[in-house]
N, C-alpha and C. Protein backbone atom coordinates (compact mmCIF):
# COMPACT_ATOMS: atom_id res chain seq x y z
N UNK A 1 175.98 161.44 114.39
CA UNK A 1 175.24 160.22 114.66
C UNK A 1 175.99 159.42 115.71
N UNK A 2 175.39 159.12 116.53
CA UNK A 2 176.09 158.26 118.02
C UNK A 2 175.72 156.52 117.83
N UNK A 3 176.55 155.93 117.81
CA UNK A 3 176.24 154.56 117.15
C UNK A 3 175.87 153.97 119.15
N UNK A 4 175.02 153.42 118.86
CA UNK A 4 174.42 152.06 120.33
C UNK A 4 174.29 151.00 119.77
N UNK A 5 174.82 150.00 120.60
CA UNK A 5 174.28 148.65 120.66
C UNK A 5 173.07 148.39 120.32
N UNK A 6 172.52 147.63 120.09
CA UNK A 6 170.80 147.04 120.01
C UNK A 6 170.90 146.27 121.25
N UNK A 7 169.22 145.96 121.47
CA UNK A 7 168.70 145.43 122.37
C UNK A 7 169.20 143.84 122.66
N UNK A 8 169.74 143.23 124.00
CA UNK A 8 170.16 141.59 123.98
C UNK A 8 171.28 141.28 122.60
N UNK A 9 172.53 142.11 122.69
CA UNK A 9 173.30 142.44 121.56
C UNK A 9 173.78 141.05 121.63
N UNK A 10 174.30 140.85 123.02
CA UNK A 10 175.07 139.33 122.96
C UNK A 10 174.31 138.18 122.86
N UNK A 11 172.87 138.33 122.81
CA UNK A 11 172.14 136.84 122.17
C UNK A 11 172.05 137.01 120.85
N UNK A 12 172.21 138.49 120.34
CA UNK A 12 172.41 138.21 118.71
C UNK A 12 174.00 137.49 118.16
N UNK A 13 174.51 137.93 119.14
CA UNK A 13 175.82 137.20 118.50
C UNK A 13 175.81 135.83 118.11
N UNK A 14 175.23 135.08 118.98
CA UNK A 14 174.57 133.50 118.80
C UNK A 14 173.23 132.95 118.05
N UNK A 15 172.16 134.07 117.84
CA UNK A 15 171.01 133.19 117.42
C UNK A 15 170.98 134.56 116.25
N UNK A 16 171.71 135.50 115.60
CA UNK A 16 171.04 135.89 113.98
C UNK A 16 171.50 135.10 113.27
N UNK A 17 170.80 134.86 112.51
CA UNK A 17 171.51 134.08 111.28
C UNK A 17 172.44 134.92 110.31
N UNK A 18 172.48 136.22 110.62
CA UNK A 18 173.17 137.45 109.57
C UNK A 18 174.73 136.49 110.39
N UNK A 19 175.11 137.21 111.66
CA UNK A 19 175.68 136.98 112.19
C UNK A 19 176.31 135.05 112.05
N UNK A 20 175.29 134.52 112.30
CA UNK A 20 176.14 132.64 112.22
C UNK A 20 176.68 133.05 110.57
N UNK A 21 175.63 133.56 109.50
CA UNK A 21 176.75 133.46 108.28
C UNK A 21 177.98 134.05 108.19
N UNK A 22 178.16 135.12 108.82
CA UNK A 22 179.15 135.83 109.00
C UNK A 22 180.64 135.35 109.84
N UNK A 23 180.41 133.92 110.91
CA UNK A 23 181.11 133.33 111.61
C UNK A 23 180.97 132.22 110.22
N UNK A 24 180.39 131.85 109.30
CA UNK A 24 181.16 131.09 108.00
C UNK A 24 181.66 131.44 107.24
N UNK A 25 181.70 132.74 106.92
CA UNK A 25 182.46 133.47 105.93
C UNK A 25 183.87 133.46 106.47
N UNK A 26 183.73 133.45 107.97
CA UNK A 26 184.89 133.72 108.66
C UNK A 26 185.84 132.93 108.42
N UNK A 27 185.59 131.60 108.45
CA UNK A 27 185.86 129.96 108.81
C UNK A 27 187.44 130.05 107.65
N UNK A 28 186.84 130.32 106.58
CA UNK A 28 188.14 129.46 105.53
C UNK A 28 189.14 130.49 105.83
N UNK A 29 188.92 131.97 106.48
CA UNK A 29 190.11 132.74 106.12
C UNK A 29 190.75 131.78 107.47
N UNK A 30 190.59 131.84 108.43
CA UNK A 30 190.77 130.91 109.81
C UNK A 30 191.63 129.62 109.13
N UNK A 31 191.03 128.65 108.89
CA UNK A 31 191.36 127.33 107.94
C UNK A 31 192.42 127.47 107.13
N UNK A 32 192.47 128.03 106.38
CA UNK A 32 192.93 127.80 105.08
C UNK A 32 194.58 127.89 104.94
N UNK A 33 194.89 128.92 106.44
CA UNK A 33 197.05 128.30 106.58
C UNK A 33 197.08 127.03 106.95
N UNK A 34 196.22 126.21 107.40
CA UNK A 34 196.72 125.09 108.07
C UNK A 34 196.51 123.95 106.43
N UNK A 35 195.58 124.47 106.19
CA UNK A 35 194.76 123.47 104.68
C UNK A 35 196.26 122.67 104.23
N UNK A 36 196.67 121.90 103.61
CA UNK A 36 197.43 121.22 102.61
C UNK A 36 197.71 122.52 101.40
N UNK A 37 199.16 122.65 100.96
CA UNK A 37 199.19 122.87 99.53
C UNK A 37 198.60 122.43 98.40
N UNK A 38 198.79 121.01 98.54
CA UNK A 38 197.69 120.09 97.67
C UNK A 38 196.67 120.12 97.35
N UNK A 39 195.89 120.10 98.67
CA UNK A 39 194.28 120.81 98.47
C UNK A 39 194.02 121.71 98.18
N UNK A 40 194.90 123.04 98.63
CA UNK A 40 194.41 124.12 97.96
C UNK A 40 194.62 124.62 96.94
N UNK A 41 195.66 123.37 96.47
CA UNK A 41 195.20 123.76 94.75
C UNK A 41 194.60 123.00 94.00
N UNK A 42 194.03 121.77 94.71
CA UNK A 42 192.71 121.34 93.97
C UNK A 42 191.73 122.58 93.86
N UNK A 43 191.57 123.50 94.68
CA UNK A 43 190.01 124.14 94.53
C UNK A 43 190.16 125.13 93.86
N UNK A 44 189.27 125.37 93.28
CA UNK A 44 189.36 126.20 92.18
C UNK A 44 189.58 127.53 92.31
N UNK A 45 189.67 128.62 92.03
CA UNK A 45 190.13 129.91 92.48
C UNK A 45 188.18 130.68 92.49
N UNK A 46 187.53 130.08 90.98
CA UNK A 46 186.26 130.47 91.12
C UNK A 46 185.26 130.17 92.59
N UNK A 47 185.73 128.67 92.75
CA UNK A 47 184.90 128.28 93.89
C UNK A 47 184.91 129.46 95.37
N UNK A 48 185.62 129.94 95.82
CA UNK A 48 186.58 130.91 96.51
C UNK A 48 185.57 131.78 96.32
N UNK A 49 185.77 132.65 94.98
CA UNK A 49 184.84 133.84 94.60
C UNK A 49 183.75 133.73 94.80
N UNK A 50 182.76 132.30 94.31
CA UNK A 50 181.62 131.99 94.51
C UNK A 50 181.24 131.99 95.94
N UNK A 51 182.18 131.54 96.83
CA UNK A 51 181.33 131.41 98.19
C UNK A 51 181.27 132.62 98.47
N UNK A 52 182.70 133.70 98.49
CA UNK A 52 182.31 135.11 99.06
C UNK A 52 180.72 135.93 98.65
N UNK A 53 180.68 135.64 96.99
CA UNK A 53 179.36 136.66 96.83
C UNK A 53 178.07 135.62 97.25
N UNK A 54 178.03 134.48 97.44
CA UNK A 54 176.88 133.55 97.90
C UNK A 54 176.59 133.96 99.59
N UNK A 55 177.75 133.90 100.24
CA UNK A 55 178.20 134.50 101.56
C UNK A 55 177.86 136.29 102.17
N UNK A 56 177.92 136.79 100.65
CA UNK A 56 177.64 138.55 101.08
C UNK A 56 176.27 138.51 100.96
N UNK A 57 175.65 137.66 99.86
CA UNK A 57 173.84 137.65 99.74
C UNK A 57 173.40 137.51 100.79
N UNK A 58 173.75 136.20 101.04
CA UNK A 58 173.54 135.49 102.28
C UNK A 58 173.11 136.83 103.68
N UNK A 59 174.01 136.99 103.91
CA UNK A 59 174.02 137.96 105.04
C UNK A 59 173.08 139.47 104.63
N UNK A 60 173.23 139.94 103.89
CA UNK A 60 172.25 140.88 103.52
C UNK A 60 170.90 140.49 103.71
N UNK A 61 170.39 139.16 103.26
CA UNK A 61 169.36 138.66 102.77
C UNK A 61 168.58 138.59 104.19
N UNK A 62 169.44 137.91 105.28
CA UNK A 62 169.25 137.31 106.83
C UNK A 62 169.22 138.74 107.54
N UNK A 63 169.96 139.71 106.94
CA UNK A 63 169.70 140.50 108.00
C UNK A 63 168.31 141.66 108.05
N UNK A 64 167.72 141.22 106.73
CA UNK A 64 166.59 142.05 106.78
C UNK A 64 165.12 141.15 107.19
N UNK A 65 165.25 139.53 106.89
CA UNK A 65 164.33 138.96 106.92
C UNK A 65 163.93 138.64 108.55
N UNK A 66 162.36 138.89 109.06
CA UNK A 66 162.30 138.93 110.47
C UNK A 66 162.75 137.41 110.61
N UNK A 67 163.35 137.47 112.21
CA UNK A 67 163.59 136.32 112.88
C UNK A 67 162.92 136.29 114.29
N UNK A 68 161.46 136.22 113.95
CA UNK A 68 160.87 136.06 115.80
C UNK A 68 161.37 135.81 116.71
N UNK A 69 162.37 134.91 116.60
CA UNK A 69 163.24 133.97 118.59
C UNK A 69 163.77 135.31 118.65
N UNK A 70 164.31 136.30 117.82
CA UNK A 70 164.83 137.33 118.13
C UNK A 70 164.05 138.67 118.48
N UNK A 71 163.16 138.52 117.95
CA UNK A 71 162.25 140.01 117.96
C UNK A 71 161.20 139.68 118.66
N UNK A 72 160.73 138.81 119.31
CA UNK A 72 159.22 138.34 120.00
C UNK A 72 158.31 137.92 118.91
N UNK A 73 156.94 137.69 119.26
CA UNK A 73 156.08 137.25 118.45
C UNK A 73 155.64 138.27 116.60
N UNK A 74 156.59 137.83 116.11
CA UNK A 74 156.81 138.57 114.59
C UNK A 74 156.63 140.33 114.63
N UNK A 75 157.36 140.61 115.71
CA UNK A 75 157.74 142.29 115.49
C UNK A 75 158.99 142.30 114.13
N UNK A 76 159.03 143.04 113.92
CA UNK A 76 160.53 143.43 113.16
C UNK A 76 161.70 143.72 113.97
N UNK A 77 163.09 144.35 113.84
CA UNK A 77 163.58 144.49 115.06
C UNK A 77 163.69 145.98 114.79
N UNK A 78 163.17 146.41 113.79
CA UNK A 78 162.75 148.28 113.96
C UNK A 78 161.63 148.60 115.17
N UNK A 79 160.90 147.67 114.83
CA UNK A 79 159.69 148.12 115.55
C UNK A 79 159.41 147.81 116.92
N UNK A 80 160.32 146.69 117.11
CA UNK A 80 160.56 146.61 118.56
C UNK A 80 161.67 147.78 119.27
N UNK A 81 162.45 147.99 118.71
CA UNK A 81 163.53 149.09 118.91
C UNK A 81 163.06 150.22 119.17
N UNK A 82 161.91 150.21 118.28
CA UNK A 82 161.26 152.47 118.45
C UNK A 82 161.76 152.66 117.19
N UNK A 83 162.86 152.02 116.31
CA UNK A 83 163.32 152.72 115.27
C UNK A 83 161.93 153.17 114.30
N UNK A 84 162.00 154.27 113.48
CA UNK A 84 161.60 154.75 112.42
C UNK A 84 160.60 155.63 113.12
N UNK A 85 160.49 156.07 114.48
CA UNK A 85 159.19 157.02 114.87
C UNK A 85 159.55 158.39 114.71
């Protein structure tokens, strides 16, 4: 199997929403050396866990649901692609 890019790869980098959740998931590992000791042990260790699996839905969820600005007037992005023929 030969992996390709998709179509306008670098406007998905900016307008999927799979992708923007995926630049928030990113955020706290980024954040979180600079954070306070203090604060980070106010937060709870659950809260942490909770965002990752809210964060993995998240992105699963976005990456199947159509996003027209991306695909044209409500194609899928299979079906604009050729995929599944």
């Amino acid at each position: 199997m030969r992996l390709t890019l998709i179509e306008n790869w670098a406007r998905h980098l900016w307008a999927a929403w799979s992708v923007r959740i995926a630049y928030l998931v990113a955020l706290p590992g980024i954040v979180w050396p600079v954070i306070p000791d203090d604060v980070r042990a106010a937060l709870p260790p659950e809260y942490v866990q909770i965002f990752a699996i809210v964060a993995a839905v998240s992105i699963a969820v976005a990456r199947v649901v159509n996003q027209p600005k991306l695909t044209g007037a409500g194609q899928t992005g299979a079906e604009q692609s050729g995929a599944g023929e």
